[in-house]
Protein backbone atom coordinates (compact mmCIF):
# COMPACT_ATOMS: atom_id res chain seq x y z
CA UNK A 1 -6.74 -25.02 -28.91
CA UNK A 2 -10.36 -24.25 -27.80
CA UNK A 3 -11.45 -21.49 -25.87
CA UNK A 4 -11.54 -23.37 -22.70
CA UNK A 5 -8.13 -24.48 -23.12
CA UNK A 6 -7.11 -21.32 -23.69
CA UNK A 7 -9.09 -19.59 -20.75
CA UNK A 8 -7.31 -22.22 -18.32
CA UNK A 9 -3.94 -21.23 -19.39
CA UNK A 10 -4.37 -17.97 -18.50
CA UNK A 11 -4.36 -19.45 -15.09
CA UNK A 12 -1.35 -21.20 -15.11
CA UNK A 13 1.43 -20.48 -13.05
CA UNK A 14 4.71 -18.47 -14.80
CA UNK A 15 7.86 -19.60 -14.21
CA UNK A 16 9.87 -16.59 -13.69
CA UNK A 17 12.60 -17.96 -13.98
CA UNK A 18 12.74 -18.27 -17.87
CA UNK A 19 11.62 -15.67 -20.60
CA UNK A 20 13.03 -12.65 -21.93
CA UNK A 21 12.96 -11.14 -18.38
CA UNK A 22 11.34 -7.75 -19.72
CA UNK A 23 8.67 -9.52 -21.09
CA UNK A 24 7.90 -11.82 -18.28
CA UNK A 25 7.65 -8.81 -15.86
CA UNK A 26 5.48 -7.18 -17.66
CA UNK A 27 3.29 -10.28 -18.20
CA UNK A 28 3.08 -11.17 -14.31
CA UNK A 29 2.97 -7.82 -13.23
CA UNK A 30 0.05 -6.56 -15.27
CA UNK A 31 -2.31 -8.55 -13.24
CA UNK A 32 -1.24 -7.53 -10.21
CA UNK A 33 -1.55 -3.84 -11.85
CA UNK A 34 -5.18 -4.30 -12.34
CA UNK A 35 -5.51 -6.06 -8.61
CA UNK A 36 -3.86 -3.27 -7.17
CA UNK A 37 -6.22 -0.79 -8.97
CA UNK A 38 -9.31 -2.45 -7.99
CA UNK A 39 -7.52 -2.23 -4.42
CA UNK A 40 -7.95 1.30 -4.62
CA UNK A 41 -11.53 1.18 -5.90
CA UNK A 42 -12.49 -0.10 -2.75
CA UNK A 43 -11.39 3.61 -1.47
CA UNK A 44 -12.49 5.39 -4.44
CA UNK A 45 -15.99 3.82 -3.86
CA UNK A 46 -15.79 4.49 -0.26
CA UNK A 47 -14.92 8.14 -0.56
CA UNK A 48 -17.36 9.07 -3.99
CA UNK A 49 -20.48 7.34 -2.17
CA UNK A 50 -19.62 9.24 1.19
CA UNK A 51 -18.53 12.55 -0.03
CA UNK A 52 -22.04 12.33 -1.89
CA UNK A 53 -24.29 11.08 1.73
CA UNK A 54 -22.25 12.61 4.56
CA UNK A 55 -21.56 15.92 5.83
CA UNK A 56 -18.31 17.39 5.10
CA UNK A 57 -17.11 16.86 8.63
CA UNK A 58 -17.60 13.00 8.65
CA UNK A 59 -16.07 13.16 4.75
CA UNK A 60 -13.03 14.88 7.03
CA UNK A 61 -13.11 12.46 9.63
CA UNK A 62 -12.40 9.49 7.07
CA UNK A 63 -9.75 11.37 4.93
CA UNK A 64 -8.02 12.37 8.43
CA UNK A 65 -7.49 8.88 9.42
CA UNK A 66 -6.41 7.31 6.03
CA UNK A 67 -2.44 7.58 7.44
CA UNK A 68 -3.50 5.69 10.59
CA UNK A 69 -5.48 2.94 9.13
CA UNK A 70 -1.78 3.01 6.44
CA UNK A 71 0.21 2.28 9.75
CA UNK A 72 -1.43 -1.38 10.28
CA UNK A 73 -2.64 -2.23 7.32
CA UNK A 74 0.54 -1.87 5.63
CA UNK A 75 2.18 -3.44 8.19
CA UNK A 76 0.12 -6.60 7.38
CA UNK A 77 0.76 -6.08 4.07
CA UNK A 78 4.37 -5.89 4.48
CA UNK A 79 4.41 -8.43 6.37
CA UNK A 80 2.58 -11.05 4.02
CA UNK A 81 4.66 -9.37 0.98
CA UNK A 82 8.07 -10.54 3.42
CA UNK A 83 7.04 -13.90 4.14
CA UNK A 84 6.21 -14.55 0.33
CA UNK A 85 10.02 -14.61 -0.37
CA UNK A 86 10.41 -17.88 1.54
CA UNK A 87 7.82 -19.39 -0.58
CA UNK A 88 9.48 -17.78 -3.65
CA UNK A 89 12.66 -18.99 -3.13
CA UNK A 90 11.41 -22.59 -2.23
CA UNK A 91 9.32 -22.23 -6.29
CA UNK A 92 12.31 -21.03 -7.52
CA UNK A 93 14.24 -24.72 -6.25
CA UNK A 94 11.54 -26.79 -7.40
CA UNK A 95 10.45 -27.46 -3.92
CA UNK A 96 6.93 -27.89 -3.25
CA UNK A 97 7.48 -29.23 0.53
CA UNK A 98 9.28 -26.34 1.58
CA UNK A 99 6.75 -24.17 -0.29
CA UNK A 100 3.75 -25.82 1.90
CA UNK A 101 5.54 -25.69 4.91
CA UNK A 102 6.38 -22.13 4.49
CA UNK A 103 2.60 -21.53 3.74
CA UNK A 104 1.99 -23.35 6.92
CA UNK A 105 4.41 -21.15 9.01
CA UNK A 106 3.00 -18.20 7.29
CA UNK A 107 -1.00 -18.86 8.44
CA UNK A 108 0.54 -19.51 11.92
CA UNK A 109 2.68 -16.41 11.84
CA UNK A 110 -0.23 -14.17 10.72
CA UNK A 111 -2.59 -15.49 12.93
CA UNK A 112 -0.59 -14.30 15.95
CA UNK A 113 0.16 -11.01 14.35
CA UNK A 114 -3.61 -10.25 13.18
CA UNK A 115 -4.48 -10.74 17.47
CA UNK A 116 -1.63 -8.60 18.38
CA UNK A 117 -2.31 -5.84 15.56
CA UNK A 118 -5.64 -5.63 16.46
CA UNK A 119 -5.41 -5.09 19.97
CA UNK A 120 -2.79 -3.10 19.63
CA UNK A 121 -4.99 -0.59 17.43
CA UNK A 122 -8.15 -0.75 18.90
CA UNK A 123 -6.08 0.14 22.38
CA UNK A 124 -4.02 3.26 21.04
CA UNK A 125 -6.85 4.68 18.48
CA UNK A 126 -7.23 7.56 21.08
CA UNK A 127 -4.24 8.69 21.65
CA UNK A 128 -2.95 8.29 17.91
CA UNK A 129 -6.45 10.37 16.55
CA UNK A 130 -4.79 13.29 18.95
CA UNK A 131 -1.67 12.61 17.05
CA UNK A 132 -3.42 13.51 14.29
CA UNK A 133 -5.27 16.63 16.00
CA UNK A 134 -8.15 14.75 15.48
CA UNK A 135 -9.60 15.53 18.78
CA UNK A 136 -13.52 16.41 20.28
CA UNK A 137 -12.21 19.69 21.30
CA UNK A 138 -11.61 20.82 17.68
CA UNK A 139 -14.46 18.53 16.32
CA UNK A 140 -16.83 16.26 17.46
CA UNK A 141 -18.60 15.09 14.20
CA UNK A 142 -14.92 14.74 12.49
CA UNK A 143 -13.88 13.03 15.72
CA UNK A 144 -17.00 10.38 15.69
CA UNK A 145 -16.60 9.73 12.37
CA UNK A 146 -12.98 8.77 12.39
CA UNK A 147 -13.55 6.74 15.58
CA UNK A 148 -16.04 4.54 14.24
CA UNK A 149 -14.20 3.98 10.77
CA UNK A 150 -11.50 2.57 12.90
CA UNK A 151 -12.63 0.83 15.11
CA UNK A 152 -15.04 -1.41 12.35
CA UNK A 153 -12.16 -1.63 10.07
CA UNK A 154 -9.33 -2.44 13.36
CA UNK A 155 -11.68 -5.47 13.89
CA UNK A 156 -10.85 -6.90 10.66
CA UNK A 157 -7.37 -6.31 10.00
CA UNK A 158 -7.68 -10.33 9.91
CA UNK A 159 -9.59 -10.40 6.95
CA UNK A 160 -6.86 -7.90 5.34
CA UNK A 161 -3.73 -10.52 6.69
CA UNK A 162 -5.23 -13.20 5.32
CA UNK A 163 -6.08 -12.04 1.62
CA UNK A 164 -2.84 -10.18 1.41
CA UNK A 165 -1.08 -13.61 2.45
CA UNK A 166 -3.00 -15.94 -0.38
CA UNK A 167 -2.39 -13.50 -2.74
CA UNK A 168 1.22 -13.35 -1.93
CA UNK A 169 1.53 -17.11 -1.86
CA UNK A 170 -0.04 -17.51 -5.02
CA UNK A 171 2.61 -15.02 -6.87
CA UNK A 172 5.15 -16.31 -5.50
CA UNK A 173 3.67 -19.74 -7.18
CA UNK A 174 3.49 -17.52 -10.10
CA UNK A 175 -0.06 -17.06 -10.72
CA UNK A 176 -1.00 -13.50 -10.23
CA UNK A 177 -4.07 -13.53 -12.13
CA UNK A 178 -6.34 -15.77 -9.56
CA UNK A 179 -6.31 -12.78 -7.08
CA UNK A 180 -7.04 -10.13 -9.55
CA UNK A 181 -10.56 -12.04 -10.30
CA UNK A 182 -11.46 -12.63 -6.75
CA UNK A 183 -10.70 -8.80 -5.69
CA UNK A 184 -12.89 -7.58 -8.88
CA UNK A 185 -15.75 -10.46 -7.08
CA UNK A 186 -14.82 -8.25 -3.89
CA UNK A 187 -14.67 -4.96 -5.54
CA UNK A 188 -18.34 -5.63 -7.02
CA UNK A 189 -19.52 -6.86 -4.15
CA UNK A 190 -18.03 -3.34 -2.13
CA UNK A 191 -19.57 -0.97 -4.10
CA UNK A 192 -22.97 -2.62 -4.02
CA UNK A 193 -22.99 -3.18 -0.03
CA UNK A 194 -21.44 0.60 -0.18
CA UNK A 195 -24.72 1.91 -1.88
CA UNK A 196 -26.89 -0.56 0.08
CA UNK A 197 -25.83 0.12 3.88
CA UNK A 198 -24.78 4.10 3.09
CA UNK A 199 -27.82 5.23 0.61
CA UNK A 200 -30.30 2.90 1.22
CA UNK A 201 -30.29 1.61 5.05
CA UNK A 202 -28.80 5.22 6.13
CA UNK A 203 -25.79 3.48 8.38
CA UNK A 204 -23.41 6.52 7.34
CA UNK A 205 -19.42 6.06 8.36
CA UNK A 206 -20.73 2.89 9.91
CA UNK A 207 -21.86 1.28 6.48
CA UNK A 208 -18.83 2.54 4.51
CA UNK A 209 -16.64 0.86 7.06
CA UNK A 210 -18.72 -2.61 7.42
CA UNK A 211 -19.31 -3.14 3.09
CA UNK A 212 -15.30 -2.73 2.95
CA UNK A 213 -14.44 -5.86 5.94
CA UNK A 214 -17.65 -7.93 5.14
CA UNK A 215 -16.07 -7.98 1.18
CA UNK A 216 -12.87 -8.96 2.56
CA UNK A 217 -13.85 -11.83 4.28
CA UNK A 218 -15.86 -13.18 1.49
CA UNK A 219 -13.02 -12.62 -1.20
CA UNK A 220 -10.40 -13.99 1.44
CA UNK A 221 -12.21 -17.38 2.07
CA UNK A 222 -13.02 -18.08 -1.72
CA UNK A 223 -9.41 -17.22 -2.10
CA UNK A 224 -7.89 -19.69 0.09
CA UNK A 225 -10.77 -22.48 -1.40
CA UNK A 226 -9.84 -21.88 -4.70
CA UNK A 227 -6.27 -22.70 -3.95
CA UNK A 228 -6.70 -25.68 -2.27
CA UNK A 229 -8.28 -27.06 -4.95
CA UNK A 230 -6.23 -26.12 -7.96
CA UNK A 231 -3.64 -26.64 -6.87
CA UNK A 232 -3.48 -30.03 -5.00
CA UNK A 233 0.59 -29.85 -4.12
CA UNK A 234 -0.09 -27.09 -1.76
CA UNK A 235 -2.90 -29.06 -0.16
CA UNK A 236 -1.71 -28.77 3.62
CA UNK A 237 -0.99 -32.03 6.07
CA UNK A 238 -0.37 -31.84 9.57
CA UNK A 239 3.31 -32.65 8.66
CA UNK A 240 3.53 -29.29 7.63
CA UNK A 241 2.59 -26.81 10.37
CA UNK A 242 5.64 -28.93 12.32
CA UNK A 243 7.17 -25.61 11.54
CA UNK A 244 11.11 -25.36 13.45
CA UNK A 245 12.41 -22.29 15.12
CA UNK A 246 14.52 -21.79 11.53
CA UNK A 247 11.22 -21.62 9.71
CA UNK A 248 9.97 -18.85 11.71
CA UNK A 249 12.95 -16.44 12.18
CA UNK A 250 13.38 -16.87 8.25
CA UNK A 251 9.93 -15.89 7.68
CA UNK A 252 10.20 -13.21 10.59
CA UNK A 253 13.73 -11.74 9.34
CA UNK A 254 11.93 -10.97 5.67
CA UNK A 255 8.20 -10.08 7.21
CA UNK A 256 8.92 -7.96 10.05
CA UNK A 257 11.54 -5.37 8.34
CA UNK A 258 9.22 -5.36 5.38
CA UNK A 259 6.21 -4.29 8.12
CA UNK A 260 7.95 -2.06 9.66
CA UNK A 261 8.94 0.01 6.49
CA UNK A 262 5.63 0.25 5.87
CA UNK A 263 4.87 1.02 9.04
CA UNK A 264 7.23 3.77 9.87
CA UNK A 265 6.44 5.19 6.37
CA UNK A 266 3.02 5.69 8.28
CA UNK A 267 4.61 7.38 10.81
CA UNK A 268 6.07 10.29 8.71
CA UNK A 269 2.29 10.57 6.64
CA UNK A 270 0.53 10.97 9.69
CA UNK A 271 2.83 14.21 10.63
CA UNK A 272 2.08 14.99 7.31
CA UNK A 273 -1.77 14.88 7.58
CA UNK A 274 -1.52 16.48 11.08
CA UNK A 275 0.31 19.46 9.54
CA UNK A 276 -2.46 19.16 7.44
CA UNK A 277 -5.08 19.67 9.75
CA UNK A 278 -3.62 22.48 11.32
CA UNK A 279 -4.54 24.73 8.03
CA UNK A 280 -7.82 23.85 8.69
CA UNK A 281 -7.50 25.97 12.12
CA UNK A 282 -8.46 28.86 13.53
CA UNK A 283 -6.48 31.48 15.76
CA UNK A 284 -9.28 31.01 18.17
CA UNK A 285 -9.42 27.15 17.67
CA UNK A 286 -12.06 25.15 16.28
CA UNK A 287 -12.25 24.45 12.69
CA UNK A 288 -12.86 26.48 9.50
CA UNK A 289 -15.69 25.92 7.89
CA UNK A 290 -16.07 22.72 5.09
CA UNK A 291 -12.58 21.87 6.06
CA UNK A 292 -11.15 23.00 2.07
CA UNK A 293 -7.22 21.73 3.52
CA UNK A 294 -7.88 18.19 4.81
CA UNK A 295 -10.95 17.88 2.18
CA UNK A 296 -8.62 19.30 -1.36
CA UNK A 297 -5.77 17.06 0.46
CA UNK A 298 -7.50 13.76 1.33
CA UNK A 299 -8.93 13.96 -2.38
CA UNK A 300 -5.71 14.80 -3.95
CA UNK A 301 -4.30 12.05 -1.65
CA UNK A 302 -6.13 9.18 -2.74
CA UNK A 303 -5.96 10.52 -6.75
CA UNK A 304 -2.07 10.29 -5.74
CA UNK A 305 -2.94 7.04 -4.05
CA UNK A 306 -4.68 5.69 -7.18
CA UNK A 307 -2.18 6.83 -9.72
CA UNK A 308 1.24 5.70 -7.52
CA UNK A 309 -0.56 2.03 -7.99
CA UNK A 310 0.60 0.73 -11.23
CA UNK A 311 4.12 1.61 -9.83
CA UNK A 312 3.28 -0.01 -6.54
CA UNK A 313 2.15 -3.10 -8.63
CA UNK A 314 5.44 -3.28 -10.71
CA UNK A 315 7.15 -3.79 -7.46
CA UNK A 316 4.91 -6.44 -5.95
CA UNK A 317 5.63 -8.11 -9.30
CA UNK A 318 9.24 -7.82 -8.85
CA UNK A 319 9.26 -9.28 -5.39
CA UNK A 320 8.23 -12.79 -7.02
CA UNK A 321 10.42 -11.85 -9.89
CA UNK A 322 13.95 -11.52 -7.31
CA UNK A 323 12.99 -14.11 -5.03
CA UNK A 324 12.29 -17.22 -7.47
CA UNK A 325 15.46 -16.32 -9.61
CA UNK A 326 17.32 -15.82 -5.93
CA UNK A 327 16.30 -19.35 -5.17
CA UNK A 328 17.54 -20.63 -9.24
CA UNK A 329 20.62 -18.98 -8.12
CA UNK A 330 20.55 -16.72 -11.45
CA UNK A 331 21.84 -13.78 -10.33
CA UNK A 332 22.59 -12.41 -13.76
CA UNK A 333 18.84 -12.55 -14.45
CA UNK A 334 17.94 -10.47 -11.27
CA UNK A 335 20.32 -8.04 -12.66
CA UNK A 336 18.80 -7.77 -15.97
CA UNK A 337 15.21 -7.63 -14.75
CA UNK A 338 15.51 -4.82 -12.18
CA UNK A 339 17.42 -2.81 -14.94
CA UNK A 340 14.38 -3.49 -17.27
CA UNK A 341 12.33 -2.89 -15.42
CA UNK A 342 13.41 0.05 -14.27
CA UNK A 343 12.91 1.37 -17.92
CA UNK A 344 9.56 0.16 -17.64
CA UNK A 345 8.95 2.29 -14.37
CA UNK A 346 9.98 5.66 -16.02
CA UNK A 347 8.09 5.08 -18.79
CA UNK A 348 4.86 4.54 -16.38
CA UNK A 349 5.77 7.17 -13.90
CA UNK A 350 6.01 9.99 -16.68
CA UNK A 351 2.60 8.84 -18.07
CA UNK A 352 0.99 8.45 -14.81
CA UNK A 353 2.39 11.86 -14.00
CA UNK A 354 1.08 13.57 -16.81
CA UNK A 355 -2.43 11.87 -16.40
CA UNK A 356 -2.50 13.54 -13.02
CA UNK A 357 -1.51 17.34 -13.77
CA UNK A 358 -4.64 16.57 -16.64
CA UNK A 359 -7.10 15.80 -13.56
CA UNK A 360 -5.55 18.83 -11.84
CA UNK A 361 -7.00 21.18 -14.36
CA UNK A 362 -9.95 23.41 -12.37
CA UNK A 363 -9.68 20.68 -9.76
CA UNK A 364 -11.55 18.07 -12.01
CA UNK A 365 -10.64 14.90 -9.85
CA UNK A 366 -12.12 16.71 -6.60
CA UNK A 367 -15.51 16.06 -8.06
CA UNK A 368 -15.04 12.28 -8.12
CA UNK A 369 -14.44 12.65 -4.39
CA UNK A 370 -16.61 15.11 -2.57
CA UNK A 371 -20.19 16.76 -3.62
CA UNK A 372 -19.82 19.95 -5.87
CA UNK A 373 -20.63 22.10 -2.07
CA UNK A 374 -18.01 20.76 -0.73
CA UNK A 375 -15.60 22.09 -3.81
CA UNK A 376 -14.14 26.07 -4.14
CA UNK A 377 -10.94 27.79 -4.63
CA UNK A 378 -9.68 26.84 -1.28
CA UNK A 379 -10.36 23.25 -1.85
CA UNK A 380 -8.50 23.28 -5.40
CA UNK A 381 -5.47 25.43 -3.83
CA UNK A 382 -4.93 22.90 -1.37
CA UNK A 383 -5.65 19.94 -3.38
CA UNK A 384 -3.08 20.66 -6.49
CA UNK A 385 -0.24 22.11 -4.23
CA UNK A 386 0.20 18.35 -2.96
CA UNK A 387 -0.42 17.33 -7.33
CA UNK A 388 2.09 19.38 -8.27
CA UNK A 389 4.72 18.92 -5.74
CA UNK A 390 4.20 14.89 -5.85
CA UNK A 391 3.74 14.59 -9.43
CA UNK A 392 6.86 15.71 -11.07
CA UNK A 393 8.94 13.20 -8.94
CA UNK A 394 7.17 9.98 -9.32
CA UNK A 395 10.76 8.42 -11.02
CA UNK A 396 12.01 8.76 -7.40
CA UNK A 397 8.67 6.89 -6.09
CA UNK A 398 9.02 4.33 -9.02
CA UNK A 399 12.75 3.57 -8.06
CA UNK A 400 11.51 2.88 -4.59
CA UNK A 401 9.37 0.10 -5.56
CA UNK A 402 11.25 -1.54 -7.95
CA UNK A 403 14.61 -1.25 -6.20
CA UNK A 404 13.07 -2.32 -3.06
CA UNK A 405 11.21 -5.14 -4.00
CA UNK A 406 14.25 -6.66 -5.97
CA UNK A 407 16.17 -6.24 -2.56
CA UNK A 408 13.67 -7.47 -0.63
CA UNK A 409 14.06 -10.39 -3.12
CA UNK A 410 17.45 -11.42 -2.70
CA UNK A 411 16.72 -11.20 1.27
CA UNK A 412 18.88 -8.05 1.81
CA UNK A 413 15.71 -6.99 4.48
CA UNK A 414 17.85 -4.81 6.28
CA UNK A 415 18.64 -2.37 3.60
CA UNK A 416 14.76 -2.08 3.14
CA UNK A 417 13.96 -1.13 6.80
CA UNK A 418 17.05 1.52 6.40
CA UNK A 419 15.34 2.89 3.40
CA UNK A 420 11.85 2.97 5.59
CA UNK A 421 14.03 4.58 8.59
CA UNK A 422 15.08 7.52 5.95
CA UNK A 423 12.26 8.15 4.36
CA UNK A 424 10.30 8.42 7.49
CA UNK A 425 13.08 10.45 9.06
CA UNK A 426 13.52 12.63 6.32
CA UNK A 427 9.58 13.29 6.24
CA UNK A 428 9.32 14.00 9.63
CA UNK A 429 11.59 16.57 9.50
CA UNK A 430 10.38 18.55 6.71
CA UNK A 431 7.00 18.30 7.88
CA UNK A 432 7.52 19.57 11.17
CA UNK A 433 10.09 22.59 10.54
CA UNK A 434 9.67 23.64 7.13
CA UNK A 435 5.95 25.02 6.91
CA UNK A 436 6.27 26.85 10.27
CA UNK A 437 9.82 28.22 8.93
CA UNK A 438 8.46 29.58 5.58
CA UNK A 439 5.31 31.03 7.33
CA UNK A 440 7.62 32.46 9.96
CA UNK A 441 5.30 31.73 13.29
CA UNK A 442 3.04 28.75 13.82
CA UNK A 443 0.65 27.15 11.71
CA UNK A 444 -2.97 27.93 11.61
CA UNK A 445 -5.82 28.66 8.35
CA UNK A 446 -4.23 32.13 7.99
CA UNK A 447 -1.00 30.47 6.74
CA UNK A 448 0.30 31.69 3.59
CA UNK A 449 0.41 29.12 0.70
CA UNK A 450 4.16 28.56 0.93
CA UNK A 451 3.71 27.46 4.23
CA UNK A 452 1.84 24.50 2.85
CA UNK A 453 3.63 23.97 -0.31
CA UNK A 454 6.61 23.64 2.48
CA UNK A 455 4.69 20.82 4.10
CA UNK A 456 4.00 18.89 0.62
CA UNK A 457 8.01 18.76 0.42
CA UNK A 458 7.86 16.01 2.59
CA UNK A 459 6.97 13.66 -0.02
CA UNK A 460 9.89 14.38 -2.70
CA UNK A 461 12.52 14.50 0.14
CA UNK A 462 11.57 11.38 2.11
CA UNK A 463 11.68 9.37 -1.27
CA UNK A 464 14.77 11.00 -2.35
CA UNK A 465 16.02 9.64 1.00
CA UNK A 466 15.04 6.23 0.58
CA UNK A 467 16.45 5.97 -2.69
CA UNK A 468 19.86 6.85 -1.48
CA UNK A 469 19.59 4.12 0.99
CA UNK A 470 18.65 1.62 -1.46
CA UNK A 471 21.25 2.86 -4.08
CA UNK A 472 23.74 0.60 -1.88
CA UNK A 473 22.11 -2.41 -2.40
CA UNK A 474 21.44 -2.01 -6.03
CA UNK A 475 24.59 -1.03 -6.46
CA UNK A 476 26.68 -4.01 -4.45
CA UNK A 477 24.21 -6.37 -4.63
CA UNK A 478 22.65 -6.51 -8.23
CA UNK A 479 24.53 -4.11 -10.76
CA UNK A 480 27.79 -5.84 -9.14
CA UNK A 481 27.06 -9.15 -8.69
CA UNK A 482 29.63 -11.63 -8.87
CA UNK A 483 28.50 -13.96 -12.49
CA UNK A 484 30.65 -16.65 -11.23
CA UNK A 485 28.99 -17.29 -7.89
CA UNK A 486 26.36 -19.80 -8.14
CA UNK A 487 23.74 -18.60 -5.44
CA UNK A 488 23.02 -15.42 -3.93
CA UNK A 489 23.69 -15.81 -0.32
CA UNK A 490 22.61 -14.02 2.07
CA UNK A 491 24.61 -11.92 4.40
């Protein structure tokens, strides 16, 4: 075989539905590992070029808002990753008209969501910033700078809908290796208009927030080009956007429950980073200065961010995995790969873990993030309370994923938004009565550390939640499945 034989089948499509299931998951999901971490470079790159060329207010300003940009973004996402189980299923039966026409109800579908999304956001970016005491009163160089960031990235949430739903598509095909080149195009292409509108055209917040859409839109369109034209059986006719009212209330009933998990998992973070916020306050009011809580947290946050990925990854994987086996009607293999792979996830979430507490040491990942005057004792305190509190638990964070997506897979959707419902409730609570209970009075930069380790609880408990949720499904609907029935139907 010569080498360009042997590049091109790397891009072939797996069929998920045979292979030693272990092995196939790890083989599709690796890709989407590596996708998922150049995902995050896009914030790494963001918050290392800005934390280098902007004040330590405006570095607060983005980290304060990372929870609210979570709450549409991910519902996008989630929304995409729902729809993709339609397309999944039709792979999985060997039918490439439903597969088109659920591509074509999926473009229509996300167009109407993107114009809804975005006005929704752009409209309630106000009041939601107070939300997150994110206010002019307490700042207004923390306030500008998280007002502009949203409102340039708000304005293209389309670009995000529309790459997260060609990607999807093109796992559920079974080729997850086509988006991880054109996000490493993107990812290039980030950093460079990063450097270019931040450190050499001086746009600030502005030119962070304009390199990260303008990339998007580029990647998204080569995307969708490049699929057109490989592969010709998903070439759209008019035929297929004759979508029926069934197409779009399946494609609803997995994409909406989906969004709204993530969504209302956005809920409980930004009473999280609000809490957050309020450590950063004086008796008086106004804001201590260099911000060490939201600054040690928003670093620590996206180090969590970045290591929580490969986990994240493995459950985008399994998504495709469930869905295409739900649609061969093999529920034995469903069961097998979800067990597998949640051997797989422990393995990754106790190396992941322990890669983390190494980072932790003298608050070495802090200097990836912010300039070394932005970084003292404060900064680290705050930063490794959230390391060590999150760390230790990432098997209950893995489970999520994996556990989810499988159920997601076998179109169980409602379980899913229950899990999102607990987790967010469970967060919530925590958040909002714990730290003010340890510290005995309310909340403000004379805290003691308790108070705040109090708050960080939120994490472990609202995914402990979720995974009690999900425990039914796993439980009735995989680990118990009936071997004699022939498909998985839905309920």
């Amino acid at each position: 075989m010569s080498i360009v034989e042997k590049f091109k089948k790397l891009f072939r499509p797996m069929d998920l539905t045979q292979g030693k299931c272990w092995r196939v998951i790890i083989a599709f999901s690796v890709p989407i590992i590596l996708s998922f971490l150049l995902q995050q470079v896009y914030t790494i790159s963001d918050a290392a070029i800005c934390g280098q060329a902007l004040t330590g207010e405006e570095v607060a300003g983005i980290n304060d808002i990372n929870p609210l940009l979570f709450i549409y973004l991910q519902f996008a996402f989630g929304c995409t990753t729902g729809f993709c189980v339609i397309s999944s299923r039709a792979i999985g039966q060997k039918d490439d008209a439903g597969a088109r026409r659920s591509l074509a109800s999926q473009i229509i579908l996300s167009a109407a969501i993107t114009v809804i999304l975005t006005a929704a956001a752009i409209l309630l970016l106000n009041p939601m910033l107070a939300w997150l005491n994110v206010t002019p009163e307490n700042s207004r160089e923390v306030y500008d700078a998280a007002h502009l960031y949203c409102v340039i990235i708000f304005s293209g949430i389309g670009a995000q809908m529309f790459y997260n739903l060609i990607c999807s598509f093109l796992r559920s095909v079974g080729d997850s290796l086509t988006p991880l080149v054109f996000l490493f195009c993107s990812t290039a292409l980030n950093v460079g208009l990063d450097l270019l509108f931040i450190m050499a055209f001086r746009w600030g917040v502005a030119g962070a927030a304009i390199a990260t859409v303008v990339s998007q839109v580029l990647s998204t369109v080569a995307c969708f080009i490049y699929t057109f034209v490989k592969y010709k059986q998903f070439r759209l006719h008019r035929a297929d956007f004759a979508i029926t009212r069934k197409d779009v209330g399946e494609h609803l009933g997995q994409g909406l429950p989906l969004g709204l998990q993530f969504s209302v998992l956005a809920i409980g973070i930004i009473v999280m980073q609000g809490g957050v916020v309020l450590f950063d306050t004086t008796p008086v009011g106004g804001m201590v200065e260099g911000t060490p809580a939201q600054n040690g947290f928003g670093a620590a946050n996206k180090l969590g961010n970045l290591l929580m990925t490969p986990l994240n990854a493995l459950g985008a994987g399994m998504t495709s995995f469930s869905a295409q086996n739900h649609g061969a009607g093999d529920g034995k293999r469903i069961r097998q790969g979800t067990n597998q792979a949640m051997i797989v996830m422990a393995v990754m979430a106790t190396v992941l873990a322990a890669i983390g507490l190494l980072l932790s040491i003298n608050g070495a990942y802090l200097y990836i993030f912010l300039s070394p005057d932005k970084i003292n004792s404060e900064t680290i305190r705050f930063g490794n309370t959230l390391l060590y509190t999150d760390l230790p638990m990432y098997y209950f964070l893995g489970m999520i994923f994996v556990v989810r997506s499988s159920v997601q897979g076998i179109e169980k959707s409602a379980y899913v938004f229950g899990a999102g419902v607990a987790e967010l409730t469970a967060r919530v609570l925590v958040c909002t009565f714990l730290p003010a209970a340890i510290n005995g009075g309310a909340i403000t930069c004379m805290a003691s550390s308790w108070a705040f380790f109090g708050l960080m609880l939120g994490d472990p408990i609202a995914w402990m939640a979720a995974d009690l949720v999900l425990t039914i499904p796993y439980i009735r609907n995989i680990l118990l499945f009936d071997r004699r029935a022939p498909v998985l139907h839905t309920e």
